[in-house]
Protein backbone atom coordinates (compact mmCIF):
# COMPACT_ATOMS: atom_id res chain seq x y z
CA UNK A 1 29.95 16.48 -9.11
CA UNK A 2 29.90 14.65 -5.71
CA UNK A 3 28.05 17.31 -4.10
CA UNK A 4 25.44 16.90 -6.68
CA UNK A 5 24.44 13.31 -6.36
CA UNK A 6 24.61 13.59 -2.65
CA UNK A 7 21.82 16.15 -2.88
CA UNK A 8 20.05 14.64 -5.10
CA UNK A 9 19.91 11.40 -2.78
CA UNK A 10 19.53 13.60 0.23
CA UNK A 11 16.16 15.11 -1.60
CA UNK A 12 15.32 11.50 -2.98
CA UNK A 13 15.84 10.25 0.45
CA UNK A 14 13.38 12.89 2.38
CA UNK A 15 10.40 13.04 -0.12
CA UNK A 16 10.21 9.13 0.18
CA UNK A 17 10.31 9.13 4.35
CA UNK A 18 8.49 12.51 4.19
CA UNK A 19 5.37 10.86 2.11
CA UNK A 20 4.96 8.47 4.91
CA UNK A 21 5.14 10.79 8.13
CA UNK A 22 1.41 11.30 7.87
CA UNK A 23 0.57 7.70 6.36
CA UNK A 24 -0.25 6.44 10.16
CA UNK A 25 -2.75 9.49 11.10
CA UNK A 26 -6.23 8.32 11.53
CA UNK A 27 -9.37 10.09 12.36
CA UNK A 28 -12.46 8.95 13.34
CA UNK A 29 -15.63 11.15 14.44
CA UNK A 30 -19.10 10.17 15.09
CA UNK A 31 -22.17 13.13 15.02
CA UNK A 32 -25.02 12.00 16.60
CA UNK A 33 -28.29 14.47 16.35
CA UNK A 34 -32.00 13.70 17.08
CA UNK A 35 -32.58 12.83 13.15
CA UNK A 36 -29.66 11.33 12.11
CA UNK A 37 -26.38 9.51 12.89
CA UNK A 38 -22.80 10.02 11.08
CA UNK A 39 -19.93 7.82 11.73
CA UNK A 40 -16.85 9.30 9.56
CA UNK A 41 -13.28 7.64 9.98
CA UNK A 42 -10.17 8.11 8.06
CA UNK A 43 -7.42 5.76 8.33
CA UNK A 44 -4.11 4.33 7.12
CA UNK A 45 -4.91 2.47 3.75
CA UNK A 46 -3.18 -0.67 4.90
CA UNK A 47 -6.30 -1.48 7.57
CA UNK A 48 -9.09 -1.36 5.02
CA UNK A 49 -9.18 -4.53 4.75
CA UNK A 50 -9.36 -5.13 8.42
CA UNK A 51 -12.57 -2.65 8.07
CA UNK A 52 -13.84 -4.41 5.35
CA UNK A 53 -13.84 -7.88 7.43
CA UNK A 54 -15.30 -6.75 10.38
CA UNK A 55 -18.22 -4.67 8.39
CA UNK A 56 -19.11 -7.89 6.15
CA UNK A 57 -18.71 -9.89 9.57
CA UNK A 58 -21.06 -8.35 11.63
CA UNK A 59 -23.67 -7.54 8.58
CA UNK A 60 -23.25 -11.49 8.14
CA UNK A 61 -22.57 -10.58 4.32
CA UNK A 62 -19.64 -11.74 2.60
CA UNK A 63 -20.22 -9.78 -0.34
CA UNK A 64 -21.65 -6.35 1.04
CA UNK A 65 -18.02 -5.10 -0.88
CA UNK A 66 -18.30 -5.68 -4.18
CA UNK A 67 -14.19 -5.62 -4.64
CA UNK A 68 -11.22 -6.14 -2.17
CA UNK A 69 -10.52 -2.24 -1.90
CA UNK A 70 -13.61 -1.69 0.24
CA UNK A 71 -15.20 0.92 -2.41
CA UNK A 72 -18.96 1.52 -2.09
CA UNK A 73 -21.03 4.51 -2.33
CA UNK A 74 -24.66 3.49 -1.78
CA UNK A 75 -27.70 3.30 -0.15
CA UNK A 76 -28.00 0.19 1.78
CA UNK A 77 -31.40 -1.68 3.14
CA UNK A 78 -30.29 -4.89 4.99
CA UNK A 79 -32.33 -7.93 5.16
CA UNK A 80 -33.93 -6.73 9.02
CA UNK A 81 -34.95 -3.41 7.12
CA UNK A 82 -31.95 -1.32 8.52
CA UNK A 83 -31.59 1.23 6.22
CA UNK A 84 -28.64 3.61 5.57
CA UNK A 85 -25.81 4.95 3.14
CA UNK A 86 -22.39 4.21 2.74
CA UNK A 87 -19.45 5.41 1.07
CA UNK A 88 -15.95 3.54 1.45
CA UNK A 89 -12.68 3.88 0.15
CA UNK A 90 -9.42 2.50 1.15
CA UNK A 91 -8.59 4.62 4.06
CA UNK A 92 -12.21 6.49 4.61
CA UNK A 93 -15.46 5.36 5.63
CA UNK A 94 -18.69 7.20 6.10
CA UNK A 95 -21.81 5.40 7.81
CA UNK A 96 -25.02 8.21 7.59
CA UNK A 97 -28.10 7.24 9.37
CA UNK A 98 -31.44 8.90 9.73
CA UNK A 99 -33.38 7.63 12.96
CA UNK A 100 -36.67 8.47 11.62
CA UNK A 101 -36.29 5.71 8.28
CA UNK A 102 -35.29 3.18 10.76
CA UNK A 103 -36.33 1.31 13.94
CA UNK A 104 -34.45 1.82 17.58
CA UNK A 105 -33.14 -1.72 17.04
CA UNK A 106 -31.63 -0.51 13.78
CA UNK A 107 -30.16 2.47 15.57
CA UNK A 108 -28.82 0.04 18.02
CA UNK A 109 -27.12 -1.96 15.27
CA UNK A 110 -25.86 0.99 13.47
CA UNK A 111 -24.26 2.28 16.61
CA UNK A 112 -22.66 -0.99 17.54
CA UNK A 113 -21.73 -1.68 13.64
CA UNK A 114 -19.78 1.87 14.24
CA UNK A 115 -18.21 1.03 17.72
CA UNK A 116 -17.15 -1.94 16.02
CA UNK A 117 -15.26 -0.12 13.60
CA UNK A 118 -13.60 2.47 15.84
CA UNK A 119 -12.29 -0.94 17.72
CA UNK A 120 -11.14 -2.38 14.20
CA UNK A 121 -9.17 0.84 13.81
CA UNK A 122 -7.14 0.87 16.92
């Protein structure tokens, strides 16, 4: 009967440390063509909200997120004309940009906005 509650503690034990082995893998690419540019990142929940503060920071828009979690999946036209689409998550972001809706200032922005992000991240 010993044997029995030992492996069942033993399995208990290595799902729980098991589910978190991959909970501090991030990835983060960035895809930059002549009509567009794609910044893609996926990260440990826990630093969304570190994304989300630095992305309503540098927009200078408190309320870009509608809720704490970071979720949005929308087009977005900023008050300089900057115009691109988002879709957040806790733990994924996705920044698409097309250079010929927008201005080389905006692209400027966008990358920067992006770099930003990657730096938030690390």
């Amino acid at each position: 009967m010993k044997k029995i509650y030992f492996i069942i503690a033993m399995l208990a034990l290595g799902l729980t440390f098991g589910c978190e082995i991959g909970a501090s893998n991030q990835s983060i690419s960035v895809k930059n063509t002549e009509n567009s540019y794609t910044f893609k990142a996926e990260y440990p929940k826990h630093k969304t909200n570190e994304v989300v503060t630095y992305i309503e920071g540098s927009l200078e828009q408190d309320d870009f997120f509608s809720n704490v979690e970071g979720m949005k999946d929308e087009d977005v036209t900023l008050t300089d004309s900057t115009k691109f689409h988002i879709t957040a998550e806790p733990g994924f972001i996705k920044i698409n940009f097309t250079k010929r809706d927008n201005s080389a200032t905006s692209y400027d922005k966008m990358v920067k906005l992006c770099q930003g992000i990657k730096e938030a991240l690390k």
